[in-house]
C-alpha atoms as a PDB file:
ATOM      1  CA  UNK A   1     -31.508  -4.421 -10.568  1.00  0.00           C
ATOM      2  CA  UNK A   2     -32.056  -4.208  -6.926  1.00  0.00           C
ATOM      3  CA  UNK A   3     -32.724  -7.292  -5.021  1.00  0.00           C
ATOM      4  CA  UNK A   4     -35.523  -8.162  -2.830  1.00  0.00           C
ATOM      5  CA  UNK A   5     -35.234  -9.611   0.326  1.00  0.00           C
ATOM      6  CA  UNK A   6     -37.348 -10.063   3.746  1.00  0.00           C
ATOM      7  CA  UNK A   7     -35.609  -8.508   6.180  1.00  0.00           C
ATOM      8  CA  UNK A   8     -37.314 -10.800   9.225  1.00  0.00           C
ATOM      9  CA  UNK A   9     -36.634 -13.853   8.028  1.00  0.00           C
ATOM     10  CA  UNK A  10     -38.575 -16.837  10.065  1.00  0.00           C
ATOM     11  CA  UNK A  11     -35.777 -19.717  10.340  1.00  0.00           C
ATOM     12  CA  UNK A  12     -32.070 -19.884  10.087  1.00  0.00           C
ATOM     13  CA  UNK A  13     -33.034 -21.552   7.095  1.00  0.00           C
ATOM     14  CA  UNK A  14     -34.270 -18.726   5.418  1.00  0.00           C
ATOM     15  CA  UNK A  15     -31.333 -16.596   6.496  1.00  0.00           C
ATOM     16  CA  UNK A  16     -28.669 -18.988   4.699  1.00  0.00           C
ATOM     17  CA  UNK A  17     -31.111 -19.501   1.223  1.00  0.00           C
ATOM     18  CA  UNK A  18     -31.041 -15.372   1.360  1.00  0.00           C
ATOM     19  CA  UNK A  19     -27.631 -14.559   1.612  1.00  0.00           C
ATOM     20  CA  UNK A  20     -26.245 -17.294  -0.773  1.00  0.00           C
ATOM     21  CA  UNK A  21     -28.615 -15.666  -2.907  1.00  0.00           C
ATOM     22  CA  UNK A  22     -27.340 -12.067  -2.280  1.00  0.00           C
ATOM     23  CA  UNK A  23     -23.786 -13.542  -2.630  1.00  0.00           C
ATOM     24  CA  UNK A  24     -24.533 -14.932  -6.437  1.00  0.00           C
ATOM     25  CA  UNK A  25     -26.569 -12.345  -7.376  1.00  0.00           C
ATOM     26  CA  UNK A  26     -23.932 -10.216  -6.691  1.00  0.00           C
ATOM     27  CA  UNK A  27     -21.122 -12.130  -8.714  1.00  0.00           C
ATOM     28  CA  UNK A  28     -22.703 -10.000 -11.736  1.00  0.00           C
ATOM     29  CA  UNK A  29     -23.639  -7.078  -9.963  1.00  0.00           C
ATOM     30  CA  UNK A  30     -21.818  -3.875 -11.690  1.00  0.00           C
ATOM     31  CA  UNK A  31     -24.120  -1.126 -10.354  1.00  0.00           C
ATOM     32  CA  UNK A  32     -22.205  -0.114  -6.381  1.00  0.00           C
ATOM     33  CA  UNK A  33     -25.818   1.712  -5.645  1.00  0.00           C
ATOM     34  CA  UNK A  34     -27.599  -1.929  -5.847  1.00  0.00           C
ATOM     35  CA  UNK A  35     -25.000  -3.012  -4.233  1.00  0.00           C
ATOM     36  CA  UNK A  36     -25.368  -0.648  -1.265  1.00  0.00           C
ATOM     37  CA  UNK A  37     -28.970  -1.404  -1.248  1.00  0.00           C
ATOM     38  CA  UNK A  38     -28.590  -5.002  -0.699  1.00  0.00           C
ATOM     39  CA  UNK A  39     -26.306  -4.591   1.998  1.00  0.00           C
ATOM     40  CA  UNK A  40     -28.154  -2.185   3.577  1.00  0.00           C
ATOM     41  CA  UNK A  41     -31.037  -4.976   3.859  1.00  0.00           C
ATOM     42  CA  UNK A  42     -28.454  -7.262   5.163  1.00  0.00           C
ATOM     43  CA  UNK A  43     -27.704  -4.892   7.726  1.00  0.00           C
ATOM     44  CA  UNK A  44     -31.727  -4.686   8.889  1.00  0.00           C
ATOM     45  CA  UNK A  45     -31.699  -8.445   8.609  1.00  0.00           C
ATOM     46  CA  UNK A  46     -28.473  -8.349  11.325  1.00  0.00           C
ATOM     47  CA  UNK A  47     -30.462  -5.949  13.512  1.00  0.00           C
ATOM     48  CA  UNK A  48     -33.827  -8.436  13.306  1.00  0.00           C
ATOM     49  CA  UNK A  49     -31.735 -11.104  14.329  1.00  0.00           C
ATOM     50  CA  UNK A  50     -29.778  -8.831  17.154  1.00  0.00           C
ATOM     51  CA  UNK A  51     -33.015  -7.857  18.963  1.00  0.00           C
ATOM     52  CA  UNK A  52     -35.109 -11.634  18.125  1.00  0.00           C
ATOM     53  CA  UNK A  53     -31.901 -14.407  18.757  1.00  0.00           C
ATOM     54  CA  UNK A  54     -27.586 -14.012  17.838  1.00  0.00           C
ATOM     55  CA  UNK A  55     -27.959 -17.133  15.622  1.00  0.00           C
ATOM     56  CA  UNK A  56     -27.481 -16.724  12.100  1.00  0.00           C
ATOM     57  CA  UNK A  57     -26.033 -13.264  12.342  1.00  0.00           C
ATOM     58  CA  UNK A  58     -22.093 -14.623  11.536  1.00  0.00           C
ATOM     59  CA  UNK A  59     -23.618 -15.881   8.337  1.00  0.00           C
ATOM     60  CA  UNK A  60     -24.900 -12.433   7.784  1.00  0.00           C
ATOM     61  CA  UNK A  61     -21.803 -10.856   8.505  1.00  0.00           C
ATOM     62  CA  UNK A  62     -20.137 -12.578   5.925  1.00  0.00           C
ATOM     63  CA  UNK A  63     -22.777 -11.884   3.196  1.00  0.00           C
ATOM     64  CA  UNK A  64     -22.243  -7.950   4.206  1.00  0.00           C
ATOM     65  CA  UNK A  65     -18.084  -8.567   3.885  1.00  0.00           C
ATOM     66  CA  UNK A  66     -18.477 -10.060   0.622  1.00  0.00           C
ATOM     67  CA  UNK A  67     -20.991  -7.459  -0.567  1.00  0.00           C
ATOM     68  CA  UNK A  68     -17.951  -4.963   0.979  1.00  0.00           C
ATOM     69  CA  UNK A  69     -15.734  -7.184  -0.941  1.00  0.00           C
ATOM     70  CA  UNK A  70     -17.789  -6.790  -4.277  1.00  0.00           C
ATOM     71  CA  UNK A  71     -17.654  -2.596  -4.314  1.00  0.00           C
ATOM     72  CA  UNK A  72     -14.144  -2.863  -4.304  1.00  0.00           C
ATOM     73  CA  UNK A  73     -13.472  -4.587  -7.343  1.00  0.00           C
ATOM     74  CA  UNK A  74     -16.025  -2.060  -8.995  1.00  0.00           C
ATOM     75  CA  UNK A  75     -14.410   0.675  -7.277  1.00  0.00           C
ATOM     76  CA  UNK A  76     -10.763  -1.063  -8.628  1.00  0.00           C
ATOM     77  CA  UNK A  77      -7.369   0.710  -7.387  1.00  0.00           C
ATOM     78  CA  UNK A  78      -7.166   4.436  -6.538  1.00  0.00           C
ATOM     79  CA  UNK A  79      -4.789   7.066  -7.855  1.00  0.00           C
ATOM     80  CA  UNK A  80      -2.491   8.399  -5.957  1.00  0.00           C
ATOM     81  CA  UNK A  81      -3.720  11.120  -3.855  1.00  0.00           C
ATOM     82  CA  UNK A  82      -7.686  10.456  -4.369  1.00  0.00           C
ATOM     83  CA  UNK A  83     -10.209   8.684  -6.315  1.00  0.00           C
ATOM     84  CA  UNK A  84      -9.303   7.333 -10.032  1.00  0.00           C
ATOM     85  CA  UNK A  85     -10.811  10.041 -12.188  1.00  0.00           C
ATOM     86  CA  UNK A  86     -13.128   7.840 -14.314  1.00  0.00           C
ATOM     87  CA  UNK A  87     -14.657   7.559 -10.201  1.00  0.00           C
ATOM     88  CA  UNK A  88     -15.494  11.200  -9.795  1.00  0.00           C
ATOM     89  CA  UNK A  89     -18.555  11.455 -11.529  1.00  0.00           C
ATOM     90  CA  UNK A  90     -20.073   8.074 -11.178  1.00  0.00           C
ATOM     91  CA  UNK A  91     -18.795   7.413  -7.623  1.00  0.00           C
ATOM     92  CA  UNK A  92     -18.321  10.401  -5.827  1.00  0.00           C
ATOM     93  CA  UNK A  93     -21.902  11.049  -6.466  1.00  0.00           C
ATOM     94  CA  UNK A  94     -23.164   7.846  -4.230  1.00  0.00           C
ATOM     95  CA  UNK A  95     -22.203   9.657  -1.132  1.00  0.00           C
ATOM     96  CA  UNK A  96     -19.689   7.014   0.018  1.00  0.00           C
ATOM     97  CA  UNK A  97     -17.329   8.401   2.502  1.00  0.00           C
ATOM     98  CA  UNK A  98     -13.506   8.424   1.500  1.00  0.00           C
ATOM     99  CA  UNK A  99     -12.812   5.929   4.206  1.00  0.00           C
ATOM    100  CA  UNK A 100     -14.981   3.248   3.158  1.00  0.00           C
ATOM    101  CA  UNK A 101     -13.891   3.112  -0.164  1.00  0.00           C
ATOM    102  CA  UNK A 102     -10.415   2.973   1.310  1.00  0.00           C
ATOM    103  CA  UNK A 103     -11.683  -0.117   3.215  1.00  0.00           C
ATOM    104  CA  UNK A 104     -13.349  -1.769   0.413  1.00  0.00           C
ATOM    105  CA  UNK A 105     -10.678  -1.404  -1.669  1.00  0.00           C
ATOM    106  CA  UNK A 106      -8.094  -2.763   0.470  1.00  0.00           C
ATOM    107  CA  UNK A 107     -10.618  -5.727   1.137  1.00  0.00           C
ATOM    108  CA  UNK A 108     -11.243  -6.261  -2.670  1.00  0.00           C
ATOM    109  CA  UNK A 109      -7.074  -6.731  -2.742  1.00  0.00           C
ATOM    110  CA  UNK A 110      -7.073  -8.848   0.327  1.00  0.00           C
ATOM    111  CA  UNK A 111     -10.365 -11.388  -0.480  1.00  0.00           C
ATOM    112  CA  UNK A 112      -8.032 -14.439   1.595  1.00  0.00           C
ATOM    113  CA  UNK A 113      -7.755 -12.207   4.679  1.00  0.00           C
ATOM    114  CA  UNK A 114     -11.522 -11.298   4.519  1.00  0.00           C
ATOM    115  CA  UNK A 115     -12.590 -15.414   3.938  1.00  0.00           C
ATOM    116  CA  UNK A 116     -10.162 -16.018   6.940  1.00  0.00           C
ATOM    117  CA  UNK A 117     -11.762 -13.744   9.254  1.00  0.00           C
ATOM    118  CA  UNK A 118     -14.901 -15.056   8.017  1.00  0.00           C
ATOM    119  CA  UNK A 119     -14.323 -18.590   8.741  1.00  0.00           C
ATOM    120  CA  UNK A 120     -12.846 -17.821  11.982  1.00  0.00           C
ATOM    121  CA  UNK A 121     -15.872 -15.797  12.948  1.00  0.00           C
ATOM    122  CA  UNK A 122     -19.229 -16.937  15.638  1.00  0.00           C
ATOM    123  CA  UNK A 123     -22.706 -15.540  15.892  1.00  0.00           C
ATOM    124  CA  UNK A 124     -21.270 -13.848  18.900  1.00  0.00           C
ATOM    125  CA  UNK A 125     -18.347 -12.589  17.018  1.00  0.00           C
ATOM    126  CA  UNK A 126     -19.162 -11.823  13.312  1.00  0.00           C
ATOM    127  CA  UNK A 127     -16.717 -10.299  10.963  1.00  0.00           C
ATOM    128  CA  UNK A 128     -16.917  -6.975  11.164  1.00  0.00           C
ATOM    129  CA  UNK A 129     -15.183  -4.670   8.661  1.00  0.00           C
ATOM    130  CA  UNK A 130     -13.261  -3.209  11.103  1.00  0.00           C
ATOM    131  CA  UNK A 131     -11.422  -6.257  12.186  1.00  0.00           C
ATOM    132  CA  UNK A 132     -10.827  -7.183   8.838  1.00  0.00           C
ATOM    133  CA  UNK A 133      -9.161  -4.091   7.610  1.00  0.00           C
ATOM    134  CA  UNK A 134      -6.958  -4.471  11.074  1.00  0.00           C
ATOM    135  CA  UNK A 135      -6.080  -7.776  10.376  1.00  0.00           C
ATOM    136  CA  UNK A 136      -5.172  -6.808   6.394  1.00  0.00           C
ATOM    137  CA  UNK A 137      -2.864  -3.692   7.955  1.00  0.00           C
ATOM    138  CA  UNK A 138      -0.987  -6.366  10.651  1.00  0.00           C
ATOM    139  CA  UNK A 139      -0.550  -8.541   7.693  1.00  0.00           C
ATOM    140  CA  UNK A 140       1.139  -5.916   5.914  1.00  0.00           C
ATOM    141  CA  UNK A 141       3.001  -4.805   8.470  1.00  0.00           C
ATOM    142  CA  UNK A 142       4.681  -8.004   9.101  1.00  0.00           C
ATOM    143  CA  UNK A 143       5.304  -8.560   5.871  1.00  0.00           C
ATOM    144  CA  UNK A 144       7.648  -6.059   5.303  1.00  0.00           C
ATOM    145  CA  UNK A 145      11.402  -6.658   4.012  1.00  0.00           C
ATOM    146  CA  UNK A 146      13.431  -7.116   7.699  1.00  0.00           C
ATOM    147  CA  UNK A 147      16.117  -4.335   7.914  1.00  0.00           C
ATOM    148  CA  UNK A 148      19.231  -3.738   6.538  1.00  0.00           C
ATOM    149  CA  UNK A 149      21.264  -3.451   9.627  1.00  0.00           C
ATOM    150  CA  UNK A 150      24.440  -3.556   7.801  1.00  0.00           C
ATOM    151  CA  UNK A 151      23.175  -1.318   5.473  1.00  0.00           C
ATOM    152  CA  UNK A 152      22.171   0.968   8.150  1.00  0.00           C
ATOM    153  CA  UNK A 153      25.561   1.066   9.765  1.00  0.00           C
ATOM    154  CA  UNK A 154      27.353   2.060   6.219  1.00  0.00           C
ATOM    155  CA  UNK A 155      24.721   5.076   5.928  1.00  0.00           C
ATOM    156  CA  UNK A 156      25.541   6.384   9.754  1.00  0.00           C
ATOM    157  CA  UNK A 157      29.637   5.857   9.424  1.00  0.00           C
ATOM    158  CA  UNK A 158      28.761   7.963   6.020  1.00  0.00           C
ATOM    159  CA  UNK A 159      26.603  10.842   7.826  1.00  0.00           C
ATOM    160  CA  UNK A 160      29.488  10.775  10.336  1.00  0.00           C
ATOM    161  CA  UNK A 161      31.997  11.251   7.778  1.00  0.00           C
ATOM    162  CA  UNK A 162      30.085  14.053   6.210  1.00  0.00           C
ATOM    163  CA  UNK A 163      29.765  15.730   9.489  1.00  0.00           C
ATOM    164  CA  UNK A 164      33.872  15.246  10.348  1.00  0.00           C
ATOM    165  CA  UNK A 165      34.223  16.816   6.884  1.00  0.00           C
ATOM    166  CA  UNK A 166      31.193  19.536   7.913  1.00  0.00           C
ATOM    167  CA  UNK A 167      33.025  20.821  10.365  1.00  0.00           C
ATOM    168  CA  UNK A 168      36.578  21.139   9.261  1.00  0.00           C
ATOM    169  CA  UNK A 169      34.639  23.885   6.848  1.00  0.00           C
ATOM    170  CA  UNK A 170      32.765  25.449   9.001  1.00  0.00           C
ATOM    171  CA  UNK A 171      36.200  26.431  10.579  1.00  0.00           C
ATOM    172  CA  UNK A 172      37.226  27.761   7.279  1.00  0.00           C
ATOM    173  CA  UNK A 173      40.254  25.531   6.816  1.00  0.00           C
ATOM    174  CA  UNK A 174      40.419  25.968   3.412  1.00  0.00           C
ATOM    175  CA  UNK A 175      41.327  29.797   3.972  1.00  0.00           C
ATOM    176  CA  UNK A 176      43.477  29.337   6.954  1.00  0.00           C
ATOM    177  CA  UNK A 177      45.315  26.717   5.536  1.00  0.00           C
ATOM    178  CA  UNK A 178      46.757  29.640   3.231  1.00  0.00           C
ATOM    179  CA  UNK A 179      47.353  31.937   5.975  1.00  0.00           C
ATOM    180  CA  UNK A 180      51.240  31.958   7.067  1.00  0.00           C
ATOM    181  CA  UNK A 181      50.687  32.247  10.798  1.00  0.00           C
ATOM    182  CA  UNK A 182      47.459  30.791  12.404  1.00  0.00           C
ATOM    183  CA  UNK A 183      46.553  30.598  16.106  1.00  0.00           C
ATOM    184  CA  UNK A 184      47.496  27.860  18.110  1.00  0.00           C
ATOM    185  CA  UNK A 185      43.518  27.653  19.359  1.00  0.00           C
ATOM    186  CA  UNK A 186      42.217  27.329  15.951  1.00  0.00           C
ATOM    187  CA  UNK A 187      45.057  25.228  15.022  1.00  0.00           C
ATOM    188  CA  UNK A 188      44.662  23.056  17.710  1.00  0.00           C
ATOM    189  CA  UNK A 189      40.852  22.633  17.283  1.00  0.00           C
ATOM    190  CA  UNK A 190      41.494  22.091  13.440  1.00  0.00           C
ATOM    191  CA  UNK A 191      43.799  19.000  13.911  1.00  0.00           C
ATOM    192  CA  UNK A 192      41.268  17.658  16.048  1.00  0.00           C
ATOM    193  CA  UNK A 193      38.902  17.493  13.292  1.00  0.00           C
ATOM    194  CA  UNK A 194      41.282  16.103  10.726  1.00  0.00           C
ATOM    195  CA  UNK A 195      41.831  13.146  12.904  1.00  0.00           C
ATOM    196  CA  UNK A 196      38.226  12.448  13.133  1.00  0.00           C
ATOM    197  CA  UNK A 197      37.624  12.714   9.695  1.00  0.00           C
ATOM    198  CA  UNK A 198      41.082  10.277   8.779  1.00  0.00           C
ATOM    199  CA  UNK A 199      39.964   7.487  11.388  1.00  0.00           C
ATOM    200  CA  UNK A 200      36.226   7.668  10.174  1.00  0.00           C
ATOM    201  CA  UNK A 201      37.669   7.457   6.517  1.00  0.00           C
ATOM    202  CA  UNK A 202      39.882   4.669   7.419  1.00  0.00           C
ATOM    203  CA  UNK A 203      37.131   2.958   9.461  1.00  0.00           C
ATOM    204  CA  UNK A 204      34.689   3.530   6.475  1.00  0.00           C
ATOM    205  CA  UNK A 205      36.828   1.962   3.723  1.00  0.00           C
ATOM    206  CA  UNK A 206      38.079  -0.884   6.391  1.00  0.00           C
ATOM    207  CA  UNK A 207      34.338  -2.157   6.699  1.00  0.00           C
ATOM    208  CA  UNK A 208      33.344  -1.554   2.764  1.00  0.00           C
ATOM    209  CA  UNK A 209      31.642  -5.004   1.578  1.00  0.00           C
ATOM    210  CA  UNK A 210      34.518  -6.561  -0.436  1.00  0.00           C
ATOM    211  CA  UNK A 211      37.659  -4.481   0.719  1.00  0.00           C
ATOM    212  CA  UNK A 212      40.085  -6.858   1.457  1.00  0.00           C
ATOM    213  CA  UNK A 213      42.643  -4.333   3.223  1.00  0.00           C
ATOM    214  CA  UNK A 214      41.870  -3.406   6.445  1.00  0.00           C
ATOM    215  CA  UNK A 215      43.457   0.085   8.592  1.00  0.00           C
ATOM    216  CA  UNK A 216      46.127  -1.741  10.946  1.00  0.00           C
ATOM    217  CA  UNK A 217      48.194   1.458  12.017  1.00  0.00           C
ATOM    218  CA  UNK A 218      46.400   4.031  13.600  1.00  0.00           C
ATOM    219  CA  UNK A 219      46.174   7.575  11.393  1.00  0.00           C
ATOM    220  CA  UNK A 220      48.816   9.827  11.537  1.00  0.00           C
ATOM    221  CA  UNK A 221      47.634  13.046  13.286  1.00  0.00           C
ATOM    222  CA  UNK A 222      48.026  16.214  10.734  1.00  0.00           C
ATOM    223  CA  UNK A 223      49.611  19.147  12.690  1.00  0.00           C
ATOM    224  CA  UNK A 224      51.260  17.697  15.301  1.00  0.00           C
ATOM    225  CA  UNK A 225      52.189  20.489  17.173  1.00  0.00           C
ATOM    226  CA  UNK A 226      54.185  22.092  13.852  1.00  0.00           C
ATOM    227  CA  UNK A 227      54.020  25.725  12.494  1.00  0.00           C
ATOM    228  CA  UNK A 228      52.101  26.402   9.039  1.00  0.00           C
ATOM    229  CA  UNK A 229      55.370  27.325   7.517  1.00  0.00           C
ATOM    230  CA  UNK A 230      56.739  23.716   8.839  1.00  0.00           C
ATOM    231  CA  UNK A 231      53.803  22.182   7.154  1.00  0.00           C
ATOM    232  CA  UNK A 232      54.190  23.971   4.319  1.00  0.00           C
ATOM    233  CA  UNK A 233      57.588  23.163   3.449  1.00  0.00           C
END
């Protein structure tokens, strides 16, 4: 049932009796197009007050927030990609833009952030949706698990490894190895690699959480300077 209210109201009296009674009448509220309505005659009461005096218009605010508040419990958690699908016919059909259900709803999972901003709010500064949602999204942000920088370090000696390993096969040495006679050049270039690849192996498994052995001699370099049939024998 929509609700009735005076949009010029004549004291700051009258403003507080009308939005605690928006605010309980909308407690039981399931239909989002009353809801809608009654904010939309909270936002002619804001401009009356705008244009006439700035007093009262914080209380206003927070009546709109809480109506805000209100359509996203009824709106309830989207799917993944989009609406729910039980919203598509009811909902989508109300005309409410994608980005103000994404606003209610985060509100609606957020109602301490949106009674702080409240009670930190003035008549010159009401709470405006806008800051509220900003203030939900730095919350989050700082919220977050801190960073793994140990973790972190494992994965990049890892990537490094991979790349050593990368590279010794993109010189084919699993062909040349076979090959009696290879040339010094590739050779030389080859060995190279292997001793990346041993000294990032031995630095990997020296800083593995719970190794207990640690690389104390430097890695013997593969090639050396010998012929494949030397190495071979």
């Amino acid at each position: 049932m929509s609700l009735v209210l005076a949009t010029e109201p004549s004291s700051l009296v009258a403003v507080e009796d009308q939005c605690v009674s928006v605010e309980t009448w909308a407690e039981s509220v399931t239909s989002i197009p009353d809801l809608r309505d009654a904010g939309s005659k909270l936002a002619a009461i804001d401009k009356y007050l705008d244009l006439t005096s700035t007093k009262g218009r914080a209380r206003v605010a927070a009546a709109q927030r809480r109506l805000e508040l209100r359509i996203g419990v009824l709106l309830g958690p989207a799917e993944r990609g989009g609406d729910r699908k039980s919203d598509q016919v009811s909902h989508d059909l109300l005309d409410l833009p994608a980005y103000q259900k994404a606003d209610f709803r985060r509100m609606a999972e957020n109602p301490d952030a949106v009674e702080e901003a409240i009670a930190a709010s003035t008549d010159e500064a009401p709470a405006s949706r806008r800051k509220i949602t900003q203030a939900i999204k730095r919350k989050a942000s700082t919220s977050q698990e801190p960073v793994d920088l140990e973790d972190q370090e494992r994965r990049a000696r890892c990537s490094a490894l991979f790349v050593a390993f990368e590279r010794l096969s993109t010189h084919g040495v699993i062909a040349t190895l076979a090959v009696e006679e290879m040339p010094d050049e590739l050779r030389h270039r080859i060995d190279q690699h292997l001793n990346n690849a041993v000294e990032f192996v031995l630095n990997f498994r020296a800083a593995w959480p719970g190794n207990s052995s640690a690389a104390t001699s430097p890695a013997k370099k593969p090639g050396g300077g010998a012929t494949n049939k030397e190495r071979t024998r």
